[in-house]
PDB file of N, CA and C in Angstrom:
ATOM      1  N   UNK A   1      12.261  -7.107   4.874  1.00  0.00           N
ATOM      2  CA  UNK A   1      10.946  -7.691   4.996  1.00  0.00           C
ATOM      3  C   UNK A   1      10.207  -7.668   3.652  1.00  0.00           C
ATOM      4  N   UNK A   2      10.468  -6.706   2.925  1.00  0.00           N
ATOM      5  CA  UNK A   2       9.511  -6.520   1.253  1.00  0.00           C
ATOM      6  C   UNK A   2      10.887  -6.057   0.793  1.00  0.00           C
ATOM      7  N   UNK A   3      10.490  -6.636  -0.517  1.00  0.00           N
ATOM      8  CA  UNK A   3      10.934  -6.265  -1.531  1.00  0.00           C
ATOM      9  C   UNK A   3      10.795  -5.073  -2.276  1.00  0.00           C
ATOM     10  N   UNK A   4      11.879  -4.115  -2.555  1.00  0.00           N
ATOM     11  CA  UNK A   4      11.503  -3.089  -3.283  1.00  0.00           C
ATOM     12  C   UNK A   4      10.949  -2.201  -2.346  1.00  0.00           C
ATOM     13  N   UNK A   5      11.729  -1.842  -1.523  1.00  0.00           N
ATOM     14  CA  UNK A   5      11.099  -0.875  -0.215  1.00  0.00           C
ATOM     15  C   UNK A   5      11.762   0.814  -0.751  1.00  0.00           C
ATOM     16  N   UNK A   6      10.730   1.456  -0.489  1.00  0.00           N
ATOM     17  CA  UNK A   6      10.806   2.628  -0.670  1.00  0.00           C
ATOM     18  C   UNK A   6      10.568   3.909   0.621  1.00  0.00           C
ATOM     19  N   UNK A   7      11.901   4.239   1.260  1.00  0.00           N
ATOM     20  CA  UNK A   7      11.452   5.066   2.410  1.00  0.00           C
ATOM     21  C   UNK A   7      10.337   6.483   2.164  1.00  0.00           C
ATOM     22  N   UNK A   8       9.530   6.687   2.745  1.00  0.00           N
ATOM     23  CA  UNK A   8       8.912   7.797   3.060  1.00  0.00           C
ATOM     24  C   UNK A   8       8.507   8.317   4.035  1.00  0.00           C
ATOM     25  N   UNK A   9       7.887   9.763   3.655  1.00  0.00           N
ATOM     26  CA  UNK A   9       8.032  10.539   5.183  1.00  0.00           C
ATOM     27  C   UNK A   9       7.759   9.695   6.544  1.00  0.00           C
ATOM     28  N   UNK A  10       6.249   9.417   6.139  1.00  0.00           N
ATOM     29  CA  UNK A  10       5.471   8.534   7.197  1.00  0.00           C
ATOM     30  C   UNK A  10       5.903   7.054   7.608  1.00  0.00           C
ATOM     31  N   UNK A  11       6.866   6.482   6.686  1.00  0.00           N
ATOM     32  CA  UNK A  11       6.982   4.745   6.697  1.00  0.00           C
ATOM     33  C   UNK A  11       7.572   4.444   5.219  1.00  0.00           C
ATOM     34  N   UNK A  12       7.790   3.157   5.499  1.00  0.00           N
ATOM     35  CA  UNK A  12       7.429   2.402   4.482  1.00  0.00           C
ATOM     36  C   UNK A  12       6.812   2.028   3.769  1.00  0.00           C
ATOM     37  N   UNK A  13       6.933   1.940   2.268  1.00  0.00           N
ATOM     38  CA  UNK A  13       5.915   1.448   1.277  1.00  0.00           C
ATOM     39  C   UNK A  13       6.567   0.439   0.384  1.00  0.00           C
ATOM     40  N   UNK A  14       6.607  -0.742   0.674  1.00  0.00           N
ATOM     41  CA  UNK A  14       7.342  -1.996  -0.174  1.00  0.00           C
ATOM     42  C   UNK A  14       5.949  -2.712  -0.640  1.00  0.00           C
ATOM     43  N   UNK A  15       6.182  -3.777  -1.787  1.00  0.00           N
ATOM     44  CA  UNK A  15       5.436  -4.178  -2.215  1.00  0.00           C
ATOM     45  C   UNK A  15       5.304  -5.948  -2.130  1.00  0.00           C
ATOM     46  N   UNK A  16       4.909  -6.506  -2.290  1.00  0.00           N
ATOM     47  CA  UNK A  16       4.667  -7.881  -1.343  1.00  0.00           C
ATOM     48  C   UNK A  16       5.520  -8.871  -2.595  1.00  0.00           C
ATOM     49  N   UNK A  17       6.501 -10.038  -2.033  1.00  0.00           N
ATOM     50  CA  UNK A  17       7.575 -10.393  -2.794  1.00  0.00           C
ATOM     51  C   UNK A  17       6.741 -10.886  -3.913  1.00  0.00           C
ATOM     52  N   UNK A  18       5.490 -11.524  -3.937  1.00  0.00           N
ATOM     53  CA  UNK A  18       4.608 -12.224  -4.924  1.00  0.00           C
ATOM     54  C   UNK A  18       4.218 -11.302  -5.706  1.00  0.00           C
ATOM     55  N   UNK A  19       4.231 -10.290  -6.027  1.00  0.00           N
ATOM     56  CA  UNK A  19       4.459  -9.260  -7.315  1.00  0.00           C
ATOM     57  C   UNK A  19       5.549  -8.964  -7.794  1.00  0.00           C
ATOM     58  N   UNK A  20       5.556  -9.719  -8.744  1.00  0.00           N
ATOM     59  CA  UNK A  20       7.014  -9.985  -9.627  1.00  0.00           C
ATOM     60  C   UNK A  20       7.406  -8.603 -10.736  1.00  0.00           C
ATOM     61  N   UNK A  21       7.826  -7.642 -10.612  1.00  0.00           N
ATOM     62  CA  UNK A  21       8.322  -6.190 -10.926  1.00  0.00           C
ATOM     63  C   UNK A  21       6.859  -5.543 -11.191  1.00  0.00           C
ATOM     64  N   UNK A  22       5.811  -5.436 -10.138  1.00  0.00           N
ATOM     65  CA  UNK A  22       4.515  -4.394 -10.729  1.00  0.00           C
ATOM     66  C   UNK A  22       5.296  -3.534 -11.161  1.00  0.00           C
ATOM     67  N   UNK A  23       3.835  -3.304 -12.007  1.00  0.00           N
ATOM     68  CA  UNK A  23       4.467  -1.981 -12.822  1.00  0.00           C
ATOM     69  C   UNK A  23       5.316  -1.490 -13.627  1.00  0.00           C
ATOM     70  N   UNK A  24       6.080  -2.870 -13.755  1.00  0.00           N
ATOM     71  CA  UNK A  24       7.500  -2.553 -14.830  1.00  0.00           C
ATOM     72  C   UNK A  24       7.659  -1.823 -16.051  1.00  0.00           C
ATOM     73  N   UNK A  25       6.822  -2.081 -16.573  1.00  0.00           N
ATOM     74  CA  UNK A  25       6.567  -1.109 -17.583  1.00  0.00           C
ATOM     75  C   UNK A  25       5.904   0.025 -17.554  1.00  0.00           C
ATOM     76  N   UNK A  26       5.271   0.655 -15.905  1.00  0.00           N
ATOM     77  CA  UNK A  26       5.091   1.786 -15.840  1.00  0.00           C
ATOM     78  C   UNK A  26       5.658   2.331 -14.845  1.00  0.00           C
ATOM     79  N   UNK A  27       6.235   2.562 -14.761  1.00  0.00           N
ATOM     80  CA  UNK A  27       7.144   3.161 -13.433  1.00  0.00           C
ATOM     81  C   UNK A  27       6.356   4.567 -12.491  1.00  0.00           C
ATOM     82  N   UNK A  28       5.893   5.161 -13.402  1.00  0.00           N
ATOM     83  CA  UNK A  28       5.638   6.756 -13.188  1.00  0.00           C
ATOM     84  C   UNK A  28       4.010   5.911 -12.271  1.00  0.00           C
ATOM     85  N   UNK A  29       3.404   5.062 -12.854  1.00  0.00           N
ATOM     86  CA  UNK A  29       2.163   4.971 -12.073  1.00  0.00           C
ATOM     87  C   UNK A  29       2.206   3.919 -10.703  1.00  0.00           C
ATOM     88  N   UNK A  30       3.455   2.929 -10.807  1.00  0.00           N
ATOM     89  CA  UNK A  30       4.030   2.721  -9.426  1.00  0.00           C
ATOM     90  C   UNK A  30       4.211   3.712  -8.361  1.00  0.00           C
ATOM     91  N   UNK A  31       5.109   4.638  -8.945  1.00  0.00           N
ATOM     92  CA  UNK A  31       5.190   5.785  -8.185  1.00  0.00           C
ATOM     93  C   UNK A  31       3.852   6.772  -7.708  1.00  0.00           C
ATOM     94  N   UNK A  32       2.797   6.536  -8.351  1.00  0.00           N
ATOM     95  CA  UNK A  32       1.733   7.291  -8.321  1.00  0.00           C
ATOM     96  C   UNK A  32       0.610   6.415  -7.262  1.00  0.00           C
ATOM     97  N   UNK A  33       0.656   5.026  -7.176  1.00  0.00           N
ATOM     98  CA  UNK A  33       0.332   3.960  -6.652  1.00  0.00           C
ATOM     99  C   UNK A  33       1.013   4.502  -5.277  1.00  0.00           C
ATOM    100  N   UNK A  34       1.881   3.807  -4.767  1.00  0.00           N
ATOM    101  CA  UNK A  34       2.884   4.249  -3.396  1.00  0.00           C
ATOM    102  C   UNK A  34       2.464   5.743  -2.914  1.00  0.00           C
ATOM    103  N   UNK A  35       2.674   6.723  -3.947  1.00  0.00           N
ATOM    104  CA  UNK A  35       2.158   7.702  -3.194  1.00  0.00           C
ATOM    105  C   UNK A  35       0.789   8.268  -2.592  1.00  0.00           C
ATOM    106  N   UNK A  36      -0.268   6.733  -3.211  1.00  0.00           N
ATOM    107  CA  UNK A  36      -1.687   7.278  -2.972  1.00  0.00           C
ATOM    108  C   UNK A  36      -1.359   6.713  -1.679  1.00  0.00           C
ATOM    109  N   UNK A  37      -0.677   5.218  -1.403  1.00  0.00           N
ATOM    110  CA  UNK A  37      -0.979   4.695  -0.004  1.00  0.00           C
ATOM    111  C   UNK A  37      -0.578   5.623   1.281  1.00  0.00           C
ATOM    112  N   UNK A  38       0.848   6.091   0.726  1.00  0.00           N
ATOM    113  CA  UNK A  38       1.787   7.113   1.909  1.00  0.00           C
ATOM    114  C   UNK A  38       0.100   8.267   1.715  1.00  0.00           C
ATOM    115  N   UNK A  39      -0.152   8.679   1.245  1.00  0.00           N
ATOM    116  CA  UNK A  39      -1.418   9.636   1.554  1.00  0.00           C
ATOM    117  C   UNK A  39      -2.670   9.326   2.518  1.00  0.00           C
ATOM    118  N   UNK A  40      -3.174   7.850   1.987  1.00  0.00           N
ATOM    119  CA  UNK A  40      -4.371   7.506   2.899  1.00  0.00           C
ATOM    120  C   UNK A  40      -3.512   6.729   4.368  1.00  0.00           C
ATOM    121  N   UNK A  41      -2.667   6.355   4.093  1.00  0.00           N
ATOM    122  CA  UNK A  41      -1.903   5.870   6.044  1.00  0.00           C
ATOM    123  C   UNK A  41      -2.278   7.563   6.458  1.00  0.00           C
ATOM    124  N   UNK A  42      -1.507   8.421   6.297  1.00  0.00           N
ATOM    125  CA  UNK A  42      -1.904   9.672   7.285  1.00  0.00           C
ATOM    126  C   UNK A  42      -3.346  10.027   7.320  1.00  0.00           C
ATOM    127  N   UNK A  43      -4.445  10.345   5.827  1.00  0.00           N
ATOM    128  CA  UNK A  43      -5.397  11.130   5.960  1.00  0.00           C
ATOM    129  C   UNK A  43      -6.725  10.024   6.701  1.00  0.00           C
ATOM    130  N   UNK A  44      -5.978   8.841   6.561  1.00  0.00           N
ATOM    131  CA  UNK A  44      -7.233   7.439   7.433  1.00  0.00           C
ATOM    132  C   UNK A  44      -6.760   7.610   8.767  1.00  0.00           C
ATOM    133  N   UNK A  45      -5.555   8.413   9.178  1.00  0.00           N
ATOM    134  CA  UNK A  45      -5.138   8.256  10.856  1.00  0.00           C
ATOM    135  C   UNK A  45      -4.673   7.303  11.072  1.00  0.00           C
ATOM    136  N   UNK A  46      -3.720   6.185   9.982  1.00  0.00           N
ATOM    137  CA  UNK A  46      -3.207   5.104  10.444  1.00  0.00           C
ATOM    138  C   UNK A  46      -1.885   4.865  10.835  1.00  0.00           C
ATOM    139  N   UNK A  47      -1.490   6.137  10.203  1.00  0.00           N
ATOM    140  CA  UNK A  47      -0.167   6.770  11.137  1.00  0.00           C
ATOM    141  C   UNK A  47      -0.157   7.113  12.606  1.00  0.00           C
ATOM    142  N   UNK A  48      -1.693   7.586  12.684  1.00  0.00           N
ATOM    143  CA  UNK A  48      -1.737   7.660  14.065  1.00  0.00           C
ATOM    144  C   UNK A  48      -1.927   6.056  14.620  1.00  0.00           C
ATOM    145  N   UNK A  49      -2.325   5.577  14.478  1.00  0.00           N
ATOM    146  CA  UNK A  49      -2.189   4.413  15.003  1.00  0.00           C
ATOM    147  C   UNK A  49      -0.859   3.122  15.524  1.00  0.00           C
ATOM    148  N   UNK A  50       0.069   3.801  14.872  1.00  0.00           N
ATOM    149  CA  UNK A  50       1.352   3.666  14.415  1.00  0.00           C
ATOM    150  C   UNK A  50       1.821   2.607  13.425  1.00  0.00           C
ATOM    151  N   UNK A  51       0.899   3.247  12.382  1.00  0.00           N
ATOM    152  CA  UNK A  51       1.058   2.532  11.309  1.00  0.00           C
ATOM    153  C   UNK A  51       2.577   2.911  10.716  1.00  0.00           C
ATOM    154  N   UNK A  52       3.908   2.144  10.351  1.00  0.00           N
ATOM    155  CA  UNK A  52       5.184   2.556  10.152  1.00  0.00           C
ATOM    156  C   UNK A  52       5.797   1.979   8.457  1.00  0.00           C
ATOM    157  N   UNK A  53       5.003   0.979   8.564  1.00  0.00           N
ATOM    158  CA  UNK A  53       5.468   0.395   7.266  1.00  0.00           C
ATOM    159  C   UNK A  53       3.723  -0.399   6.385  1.00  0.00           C
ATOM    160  N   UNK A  54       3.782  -0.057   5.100  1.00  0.00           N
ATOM    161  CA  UNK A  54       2.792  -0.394   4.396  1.00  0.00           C
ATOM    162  C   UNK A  54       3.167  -1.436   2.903  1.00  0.00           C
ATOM    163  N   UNK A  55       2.370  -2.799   3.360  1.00  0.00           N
ATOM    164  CA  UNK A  55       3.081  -3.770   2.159  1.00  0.00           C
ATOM    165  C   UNK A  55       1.908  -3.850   1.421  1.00  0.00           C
ATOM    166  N   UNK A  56       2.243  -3.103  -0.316  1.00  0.00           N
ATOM    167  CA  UNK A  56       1.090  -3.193  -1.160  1.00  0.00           C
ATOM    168  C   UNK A  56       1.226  -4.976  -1.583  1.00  0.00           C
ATOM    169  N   UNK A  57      -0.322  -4.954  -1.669  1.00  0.00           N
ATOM    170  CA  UNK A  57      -0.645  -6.657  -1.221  1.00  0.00           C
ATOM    171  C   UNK A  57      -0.990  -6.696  -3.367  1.00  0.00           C
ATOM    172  N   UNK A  58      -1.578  -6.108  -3.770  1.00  0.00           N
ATOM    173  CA  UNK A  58      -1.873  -6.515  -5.051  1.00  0.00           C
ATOM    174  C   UNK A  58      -1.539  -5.055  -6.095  1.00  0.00           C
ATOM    175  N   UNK A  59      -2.023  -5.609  -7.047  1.00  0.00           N
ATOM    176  CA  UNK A  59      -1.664  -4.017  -8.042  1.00  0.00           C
ATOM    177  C   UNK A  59      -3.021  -3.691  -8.124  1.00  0.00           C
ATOM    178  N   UNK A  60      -3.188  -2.735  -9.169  1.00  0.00           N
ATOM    179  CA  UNK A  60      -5.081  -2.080  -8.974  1.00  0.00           C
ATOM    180  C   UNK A  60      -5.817  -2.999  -9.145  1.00  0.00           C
ATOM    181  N   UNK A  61      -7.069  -3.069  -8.892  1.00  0.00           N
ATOM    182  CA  UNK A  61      -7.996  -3.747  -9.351  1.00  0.00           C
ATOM    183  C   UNK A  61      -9.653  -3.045  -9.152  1.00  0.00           C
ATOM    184  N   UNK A  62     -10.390  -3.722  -9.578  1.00  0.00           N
ATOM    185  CA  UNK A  62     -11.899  -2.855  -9.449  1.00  0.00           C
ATOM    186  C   UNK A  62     -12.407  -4.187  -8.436  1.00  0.00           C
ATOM    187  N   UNK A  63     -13.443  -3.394  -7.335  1.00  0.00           N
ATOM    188  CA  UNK A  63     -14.684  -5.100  -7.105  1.00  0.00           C
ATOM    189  C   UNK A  63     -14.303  -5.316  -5.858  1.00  0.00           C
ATOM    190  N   UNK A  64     -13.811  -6.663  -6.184  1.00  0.00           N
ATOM    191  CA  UNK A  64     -14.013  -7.832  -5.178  1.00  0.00           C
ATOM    192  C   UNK A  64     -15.677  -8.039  -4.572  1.00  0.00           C
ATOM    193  N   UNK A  65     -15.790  -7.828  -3.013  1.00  0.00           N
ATOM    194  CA  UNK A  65     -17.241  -8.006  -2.644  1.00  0.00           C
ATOM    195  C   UNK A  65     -17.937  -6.960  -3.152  1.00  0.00           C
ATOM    196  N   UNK A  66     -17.391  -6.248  -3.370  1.00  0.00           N
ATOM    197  CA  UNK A  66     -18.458  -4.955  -3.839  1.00  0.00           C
ATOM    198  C   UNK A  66     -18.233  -4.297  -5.070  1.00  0.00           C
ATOM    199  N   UNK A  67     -18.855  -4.659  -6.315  1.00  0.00           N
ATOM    200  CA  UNK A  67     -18.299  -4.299  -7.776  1.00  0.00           C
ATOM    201  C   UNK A  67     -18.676  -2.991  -8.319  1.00  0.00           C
ATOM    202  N   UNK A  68     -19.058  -1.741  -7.236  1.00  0.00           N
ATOM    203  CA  UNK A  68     -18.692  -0.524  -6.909  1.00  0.00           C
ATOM    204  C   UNK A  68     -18.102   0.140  -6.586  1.00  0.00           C
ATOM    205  N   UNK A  69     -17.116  -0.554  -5.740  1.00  0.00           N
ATOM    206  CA  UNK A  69     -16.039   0.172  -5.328  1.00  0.00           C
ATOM    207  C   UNK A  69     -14.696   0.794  -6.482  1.00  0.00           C
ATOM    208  N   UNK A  70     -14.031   1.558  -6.089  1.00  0.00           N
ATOM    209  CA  UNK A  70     -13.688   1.987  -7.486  1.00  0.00           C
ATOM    210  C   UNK A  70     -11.941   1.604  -7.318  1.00  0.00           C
ATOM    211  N   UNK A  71     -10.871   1.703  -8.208  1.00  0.00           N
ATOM    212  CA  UNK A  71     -10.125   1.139  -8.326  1.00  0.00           C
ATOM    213  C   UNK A  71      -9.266   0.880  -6.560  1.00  0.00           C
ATOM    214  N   UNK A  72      -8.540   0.364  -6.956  1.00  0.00           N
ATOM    215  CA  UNK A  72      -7.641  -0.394  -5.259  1.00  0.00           C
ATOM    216  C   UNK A  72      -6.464  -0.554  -5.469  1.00  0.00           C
ATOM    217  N   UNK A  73      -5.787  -0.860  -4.523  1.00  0.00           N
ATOM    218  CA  UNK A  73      -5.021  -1.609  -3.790  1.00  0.00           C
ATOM    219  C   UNK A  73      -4.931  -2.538  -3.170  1.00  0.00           C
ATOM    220  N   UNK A  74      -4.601  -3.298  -2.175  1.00  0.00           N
ATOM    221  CA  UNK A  74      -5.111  -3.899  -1.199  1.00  0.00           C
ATOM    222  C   UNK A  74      -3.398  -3.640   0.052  1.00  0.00           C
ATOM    223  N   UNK A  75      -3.792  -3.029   1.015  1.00  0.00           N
ATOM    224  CA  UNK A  75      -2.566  -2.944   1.485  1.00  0.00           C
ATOM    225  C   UNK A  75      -2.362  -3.525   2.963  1.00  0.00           C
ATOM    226  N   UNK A  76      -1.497  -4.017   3.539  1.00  0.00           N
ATOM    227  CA  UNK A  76      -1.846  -4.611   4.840  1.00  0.00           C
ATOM    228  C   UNK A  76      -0.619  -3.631   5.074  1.00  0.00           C
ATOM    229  N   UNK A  77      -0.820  -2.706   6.641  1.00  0.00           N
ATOM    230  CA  UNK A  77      -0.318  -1.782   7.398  1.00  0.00           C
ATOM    231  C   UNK A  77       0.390  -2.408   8.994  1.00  0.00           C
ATOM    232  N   UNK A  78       1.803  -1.987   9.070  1.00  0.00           N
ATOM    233  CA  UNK A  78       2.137  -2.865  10.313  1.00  0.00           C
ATOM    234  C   UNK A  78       2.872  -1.418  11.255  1.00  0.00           C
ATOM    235  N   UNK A  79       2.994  -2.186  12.294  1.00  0.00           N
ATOM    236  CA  UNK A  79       3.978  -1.020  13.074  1.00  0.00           C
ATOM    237  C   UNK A  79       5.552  -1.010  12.639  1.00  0.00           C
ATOM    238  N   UNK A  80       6.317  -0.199  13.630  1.00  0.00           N
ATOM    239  CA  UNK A  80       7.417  -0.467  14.002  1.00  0.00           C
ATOM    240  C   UNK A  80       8.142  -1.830  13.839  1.00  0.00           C
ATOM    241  N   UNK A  81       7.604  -2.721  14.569  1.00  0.00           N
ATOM    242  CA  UNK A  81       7.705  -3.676  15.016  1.00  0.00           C
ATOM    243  C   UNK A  81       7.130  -5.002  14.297  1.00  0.00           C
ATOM    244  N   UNK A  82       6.482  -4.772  12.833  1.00  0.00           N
ATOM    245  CA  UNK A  82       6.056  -5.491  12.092  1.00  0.00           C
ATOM    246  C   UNK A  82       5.074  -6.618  12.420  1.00  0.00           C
ATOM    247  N   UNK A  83       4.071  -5.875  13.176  1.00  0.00           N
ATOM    248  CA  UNK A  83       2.807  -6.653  14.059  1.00  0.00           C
ATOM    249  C   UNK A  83       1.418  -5.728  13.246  1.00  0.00           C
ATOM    250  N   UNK A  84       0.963  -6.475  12.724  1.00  0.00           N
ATOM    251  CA  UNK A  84      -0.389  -6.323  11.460  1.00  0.00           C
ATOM    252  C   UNK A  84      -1.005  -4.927  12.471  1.00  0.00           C
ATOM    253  N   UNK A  85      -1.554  -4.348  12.023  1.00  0.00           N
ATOM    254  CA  UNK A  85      -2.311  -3.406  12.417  1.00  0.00           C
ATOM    255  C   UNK A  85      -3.883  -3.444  11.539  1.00  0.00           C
ATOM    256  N   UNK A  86      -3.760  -3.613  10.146  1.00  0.00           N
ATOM    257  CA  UNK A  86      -5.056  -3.576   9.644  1.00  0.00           C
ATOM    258  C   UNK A  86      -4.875  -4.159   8.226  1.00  0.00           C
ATOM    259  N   UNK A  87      -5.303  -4.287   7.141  1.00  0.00           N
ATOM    260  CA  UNK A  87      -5.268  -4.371   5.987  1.00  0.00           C
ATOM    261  C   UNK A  87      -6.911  -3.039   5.521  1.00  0.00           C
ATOM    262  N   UNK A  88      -6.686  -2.642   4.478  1.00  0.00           N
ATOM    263  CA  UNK A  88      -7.418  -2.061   4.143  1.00  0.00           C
ATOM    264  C   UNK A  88      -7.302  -2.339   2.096  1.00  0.00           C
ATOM    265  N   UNK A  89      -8.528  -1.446   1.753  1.00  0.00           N
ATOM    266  CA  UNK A  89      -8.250  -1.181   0.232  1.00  0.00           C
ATOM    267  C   UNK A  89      -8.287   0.103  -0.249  1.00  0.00           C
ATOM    268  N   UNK A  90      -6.858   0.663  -0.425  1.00  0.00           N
ATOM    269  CA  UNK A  90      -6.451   1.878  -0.491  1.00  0.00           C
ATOM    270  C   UNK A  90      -6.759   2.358  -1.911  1.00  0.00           C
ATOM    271  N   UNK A  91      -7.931   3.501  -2.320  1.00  0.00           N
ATOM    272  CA  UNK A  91      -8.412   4.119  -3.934  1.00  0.00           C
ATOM    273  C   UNK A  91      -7.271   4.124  -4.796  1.00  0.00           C
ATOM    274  N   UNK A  92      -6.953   4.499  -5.713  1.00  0.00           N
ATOM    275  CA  UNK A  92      -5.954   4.329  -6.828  1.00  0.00           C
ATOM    276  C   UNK A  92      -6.205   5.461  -7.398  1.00  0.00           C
TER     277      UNK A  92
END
């Protein structure tokens, strides 16, 4: 389903095919990226929800509607069964 899927405890964390190697030249903060999302699926309870697999939708960014908010993600969260559960914007 994604490209570049990476198993973890909680799920999946692949990254959406329209990001053409994020991060390539940083590897260590990919890895640091993925592990913020595998953190907020459990500490947001979206594991409880049965959140199973998480497709990072963009690489960081600051803003969008609100140019306070502080760096992101943007991640859309599915089940088992690959039926949307939420999208959110996961801190960085």
């Amino acid at each position: 389903m994604f490209g570049n899927i990476r198993r973890r405890l909680f799920s999946t964390v692949g990254w959406s095919r329209q990001l053409v190697n994020p991060y390539g030249n940083n590897p260590t903060r990919k890895s640091q990226v993925e592990q913020a999302v595998t953190n907020f699926a459990k500490t947001s309870k979206l594991e409880a929800r049965g959140a199973d697999e998480a497709e990072i939708l963009s690489t960081e960014h600051v803003g969008g509607s609100n140019p306070n908010e502080p760096n992101h993600v943007t991640v859309a969260f599915r089940d088992s069964a690959g039926n949307h559960i939420t999208t959110r914007h996961v801190p960085v």
